[in-house]
N, C-alpha and C. Protein backbone atom coordinates (compact mmCIF):
# COMPACT_ATOMS: atom_id res chain seq x y z
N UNK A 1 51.27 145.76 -83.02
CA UNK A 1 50.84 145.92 -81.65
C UNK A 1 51.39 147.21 -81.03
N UNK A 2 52.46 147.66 -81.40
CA UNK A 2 53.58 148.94 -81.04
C UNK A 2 52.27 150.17 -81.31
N UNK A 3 51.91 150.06 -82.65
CA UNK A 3 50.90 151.43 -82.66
C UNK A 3 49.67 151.49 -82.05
N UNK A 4 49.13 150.60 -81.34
CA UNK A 4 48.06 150.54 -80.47
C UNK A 4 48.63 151.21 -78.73
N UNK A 5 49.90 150.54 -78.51
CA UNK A 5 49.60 151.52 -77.74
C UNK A 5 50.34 152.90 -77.87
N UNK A 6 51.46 153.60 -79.03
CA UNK A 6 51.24 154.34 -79.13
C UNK A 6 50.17 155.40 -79.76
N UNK A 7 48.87 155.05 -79.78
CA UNK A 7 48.17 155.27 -79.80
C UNK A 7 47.46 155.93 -78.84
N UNK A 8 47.07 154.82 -77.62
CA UNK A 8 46.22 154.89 -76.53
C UNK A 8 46.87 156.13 -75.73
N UNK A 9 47.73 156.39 -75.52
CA UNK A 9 48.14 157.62 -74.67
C UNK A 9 47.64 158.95 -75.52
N UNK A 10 47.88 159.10 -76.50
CA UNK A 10 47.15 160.60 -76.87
C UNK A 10 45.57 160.64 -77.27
N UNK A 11 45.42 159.44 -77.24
CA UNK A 11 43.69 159.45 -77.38
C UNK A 11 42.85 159.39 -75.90
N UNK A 12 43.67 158.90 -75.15
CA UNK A 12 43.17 159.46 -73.86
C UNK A 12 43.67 160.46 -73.37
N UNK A 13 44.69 161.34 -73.65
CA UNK A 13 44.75 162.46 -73.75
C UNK A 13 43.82 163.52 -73.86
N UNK A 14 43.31 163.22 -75.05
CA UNK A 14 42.52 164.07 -76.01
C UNK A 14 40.83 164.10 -75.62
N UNK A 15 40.20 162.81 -75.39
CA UNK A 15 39.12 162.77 -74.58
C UNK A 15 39.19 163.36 -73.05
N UNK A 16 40.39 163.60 -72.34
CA UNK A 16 40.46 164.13 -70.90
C UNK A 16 40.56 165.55 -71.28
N UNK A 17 41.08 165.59 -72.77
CA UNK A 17 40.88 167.10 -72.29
C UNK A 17 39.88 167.68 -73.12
N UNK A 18 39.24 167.09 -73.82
CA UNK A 18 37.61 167.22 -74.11
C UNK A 18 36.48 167.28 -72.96
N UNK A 19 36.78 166.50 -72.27
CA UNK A 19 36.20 166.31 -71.09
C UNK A 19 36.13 167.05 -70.23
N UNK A 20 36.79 167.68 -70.04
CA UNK A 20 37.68 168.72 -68.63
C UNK A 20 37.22 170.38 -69.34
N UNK A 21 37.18 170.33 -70.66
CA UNK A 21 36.72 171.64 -71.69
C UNK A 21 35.55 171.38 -71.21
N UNK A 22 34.72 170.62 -71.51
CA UNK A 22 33.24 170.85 -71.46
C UNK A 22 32.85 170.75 -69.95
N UNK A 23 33.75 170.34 -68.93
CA UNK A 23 33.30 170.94 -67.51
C UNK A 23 33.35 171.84 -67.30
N UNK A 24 34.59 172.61 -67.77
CA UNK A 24 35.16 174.29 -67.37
C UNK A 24 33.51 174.84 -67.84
N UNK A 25 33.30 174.64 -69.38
CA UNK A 25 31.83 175.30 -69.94
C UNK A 25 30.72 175.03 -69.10
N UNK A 26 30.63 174.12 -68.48
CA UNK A 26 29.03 173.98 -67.51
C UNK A 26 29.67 174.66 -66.67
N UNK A 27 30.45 174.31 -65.68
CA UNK A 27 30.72 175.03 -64.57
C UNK A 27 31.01 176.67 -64.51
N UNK A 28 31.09 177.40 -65.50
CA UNK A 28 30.83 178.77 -65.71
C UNK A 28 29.42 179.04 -66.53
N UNK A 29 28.54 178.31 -66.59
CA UNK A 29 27.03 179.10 -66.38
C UNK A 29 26.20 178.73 -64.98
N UNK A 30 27.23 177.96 -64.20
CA UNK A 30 26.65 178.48 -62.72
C UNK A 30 26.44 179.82 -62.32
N UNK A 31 26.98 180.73 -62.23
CA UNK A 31 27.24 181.57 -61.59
C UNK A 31 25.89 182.34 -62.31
N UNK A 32 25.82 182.60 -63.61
CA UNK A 32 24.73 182.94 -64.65
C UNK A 32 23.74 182.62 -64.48
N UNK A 33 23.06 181.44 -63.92
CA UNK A 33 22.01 180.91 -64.00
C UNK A 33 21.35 181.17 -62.31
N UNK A 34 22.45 181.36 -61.35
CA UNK A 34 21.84 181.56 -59.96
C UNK A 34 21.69 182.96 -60.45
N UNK A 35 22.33 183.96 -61.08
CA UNK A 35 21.66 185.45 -60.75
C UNK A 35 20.56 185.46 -61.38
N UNK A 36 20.29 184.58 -62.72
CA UNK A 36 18.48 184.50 -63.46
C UNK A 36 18.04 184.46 -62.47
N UNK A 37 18.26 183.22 -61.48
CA UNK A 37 17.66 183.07 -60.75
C UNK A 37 17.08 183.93 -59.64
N UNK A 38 17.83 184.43 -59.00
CA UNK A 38 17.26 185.69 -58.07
C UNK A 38 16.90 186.81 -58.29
N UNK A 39 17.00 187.27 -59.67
CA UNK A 39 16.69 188.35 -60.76
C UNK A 39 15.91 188.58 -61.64
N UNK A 40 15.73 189.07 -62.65
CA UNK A 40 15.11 188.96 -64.11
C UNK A 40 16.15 188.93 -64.44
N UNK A 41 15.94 188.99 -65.78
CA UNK A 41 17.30 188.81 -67.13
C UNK A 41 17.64 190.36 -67.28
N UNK A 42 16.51 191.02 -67.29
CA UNK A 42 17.08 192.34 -67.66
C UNK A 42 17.65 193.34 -66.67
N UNK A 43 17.71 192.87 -65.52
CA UNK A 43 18.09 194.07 -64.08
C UNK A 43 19.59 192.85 -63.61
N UNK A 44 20.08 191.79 -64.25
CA UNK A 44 21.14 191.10 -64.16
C UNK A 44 22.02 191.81 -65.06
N UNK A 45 23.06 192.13 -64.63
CA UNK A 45 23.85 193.04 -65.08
C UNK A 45 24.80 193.96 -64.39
N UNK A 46 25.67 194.89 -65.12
CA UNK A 46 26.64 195.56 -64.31
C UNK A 46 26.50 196.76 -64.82
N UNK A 47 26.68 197.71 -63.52
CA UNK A 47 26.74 199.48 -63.82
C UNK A 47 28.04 199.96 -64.00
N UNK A 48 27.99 200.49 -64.81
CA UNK A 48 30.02 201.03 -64.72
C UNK A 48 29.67 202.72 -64.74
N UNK A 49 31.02 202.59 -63.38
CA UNK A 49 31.45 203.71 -63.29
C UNK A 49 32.24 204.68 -63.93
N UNK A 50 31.98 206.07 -64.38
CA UNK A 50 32.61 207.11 -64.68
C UNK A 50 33.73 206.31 -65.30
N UNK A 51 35.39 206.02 -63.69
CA UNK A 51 36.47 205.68 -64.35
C UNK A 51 36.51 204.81 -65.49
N UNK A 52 35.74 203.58 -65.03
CA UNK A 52 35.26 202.54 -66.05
C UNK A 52 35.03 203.03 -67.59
N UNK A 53 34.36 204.10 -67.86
CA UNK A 53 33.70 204.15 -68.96
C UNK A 53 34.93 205.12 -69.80
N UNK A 54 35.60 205.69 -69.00
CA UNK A 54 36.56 206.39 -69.66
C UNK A 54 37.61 205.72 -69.80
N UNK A 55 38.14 204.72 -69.17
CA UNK A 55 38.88 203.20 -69.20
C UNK A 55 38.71 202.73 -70.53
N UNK A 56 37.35 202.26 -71.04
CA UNK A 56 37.00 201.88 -71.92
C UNK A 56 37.27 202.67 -73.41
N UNK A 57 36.59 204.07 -72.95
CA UNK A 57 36.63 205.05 -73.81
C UNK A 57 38.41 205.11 -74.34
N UNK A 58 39.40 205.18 -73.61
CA UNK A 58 40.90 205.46 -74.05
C UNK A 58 41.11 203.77 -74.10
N UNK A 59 40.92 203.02 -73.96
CA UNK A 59 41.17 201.73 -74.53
C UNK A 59 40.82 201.21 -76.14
N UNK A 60 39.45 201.95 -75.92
CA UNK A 60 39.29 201.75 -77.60
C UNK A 60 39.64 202.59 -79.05
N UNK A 61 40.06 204.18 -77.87
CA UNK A 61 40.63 205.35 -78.68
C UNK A 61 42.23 204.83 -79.04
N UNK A 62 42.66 204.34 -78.17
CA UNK A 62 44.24 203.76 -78.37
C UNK A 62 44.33 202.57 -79.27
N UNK A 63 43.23 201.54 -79.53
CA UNK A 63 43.07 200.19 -80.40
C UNK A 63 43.50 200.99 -81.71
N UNK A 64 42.70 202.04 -81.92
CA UNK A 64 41.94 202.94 -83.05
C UNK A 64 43.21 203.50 -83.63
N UNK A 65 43.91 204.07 -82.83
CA UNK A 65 44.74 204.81 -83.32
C UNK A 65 46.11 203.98 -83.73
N UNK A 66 46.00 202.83 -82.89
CA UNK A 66 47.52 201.86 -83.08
C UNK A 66 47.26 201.36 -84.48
N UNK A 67 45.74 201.07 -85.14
CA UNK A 67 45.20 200.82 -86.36
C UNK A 67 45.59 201.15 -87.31
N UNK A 68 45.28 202.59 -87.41
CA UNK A 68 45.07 203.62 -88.70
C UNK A 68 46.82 203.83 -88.92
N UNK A 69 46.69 204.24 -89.91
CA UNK A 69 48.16 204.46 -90.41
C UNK A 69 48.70 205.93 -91.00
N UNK A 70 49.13 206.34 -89.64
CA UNK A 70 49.33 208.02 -89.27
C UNK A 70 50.93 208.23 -89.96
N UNK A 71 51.67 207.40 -90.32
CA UNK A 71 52.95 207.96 -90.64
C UNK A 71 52.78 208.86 -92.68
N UNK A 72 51.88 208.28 -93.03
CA UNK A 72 52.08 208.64 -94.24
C UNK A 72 51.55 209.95 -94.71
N UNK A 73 50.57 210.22 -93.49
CA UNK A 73 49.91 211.50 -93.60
C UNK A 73 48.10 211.29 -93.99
N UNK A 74 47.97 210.17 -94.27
CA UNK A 74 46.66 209.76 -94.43
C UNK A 74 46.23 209.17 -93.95
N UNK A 75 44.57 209.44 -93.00
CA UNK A 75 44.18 208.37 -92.33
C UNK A 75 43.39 207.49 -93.00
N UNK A 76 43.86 206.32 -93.12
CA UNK A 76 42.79 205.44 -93.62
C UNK A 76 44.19 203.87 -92.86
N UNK A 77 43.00 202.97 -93.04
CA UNK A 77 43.34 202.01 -92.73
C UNK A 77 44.55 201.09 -93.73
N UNK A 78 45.93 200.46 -93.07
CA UNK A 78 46.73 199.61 -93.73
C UNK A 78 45.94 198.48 -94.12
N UNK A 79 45.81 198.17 -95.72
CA UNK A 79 45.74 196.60 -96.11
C UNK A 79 46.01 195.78 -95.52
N UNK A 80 47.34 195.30 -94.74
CA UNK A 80 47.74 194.34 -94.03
C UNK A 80 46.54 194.37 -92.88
N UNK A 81 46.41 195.30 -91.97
CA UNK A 81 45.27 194.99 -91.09
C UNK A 81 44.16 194.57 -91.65
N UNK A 82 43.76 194.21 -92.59
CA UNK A 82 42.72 194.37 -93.01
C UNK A 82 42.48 192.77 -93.83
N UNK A 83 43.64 192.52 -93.60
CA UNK A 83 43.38 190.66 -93.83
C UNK A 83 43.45 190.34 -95.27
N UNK A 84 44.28 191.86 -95.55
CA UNK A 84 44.77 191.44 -97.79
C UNK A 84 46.35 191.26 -97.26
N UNK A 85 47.46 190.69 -98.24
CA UNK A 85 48.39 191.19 -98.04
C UNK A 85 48.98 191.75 -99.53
């Protein structure tokens, strides 16, 4: 009888937070579905600015470079990044 109800507490656990996951997921294609709505699909969207794009631009130049493996004198990519070990 002891493992029934240690049981019942993490299985209702686990359904509340199954539950509560798949609200968060509906409740963020609200916001998505009212701009279809007052829009087309293709003019829904965002313009980025200049700073933005150069934001982006040194965000992904810096990913790039933290990557490659500059101490040895050769650029090419470390094995370890690369999901061998």
């Amino acid at each position: 009888m002891w493992f029934v109800y240690a049981a019942v507490g993490p299985a209702i656990w686990a359904f509340l937070n199954h539950l509560d996951t798949g609200a968060f997921l509906v409740a963020s294609y609200i916001p998505y579905l009212a701009a279809l709505e007052s829009a087309e699909a293709s003019v829904v969207g965002e313009t980025l600015r200049p700073t933005q794009i150069v934001g982006g631009l040194l965000t992904s130049t810096g990913a790039a470079l933290l990557t490659l493996d500059l101490r040895k004198g050769t650029r090419r990519l470390p094995w370890r990044s690369c999901g061998r070990v």
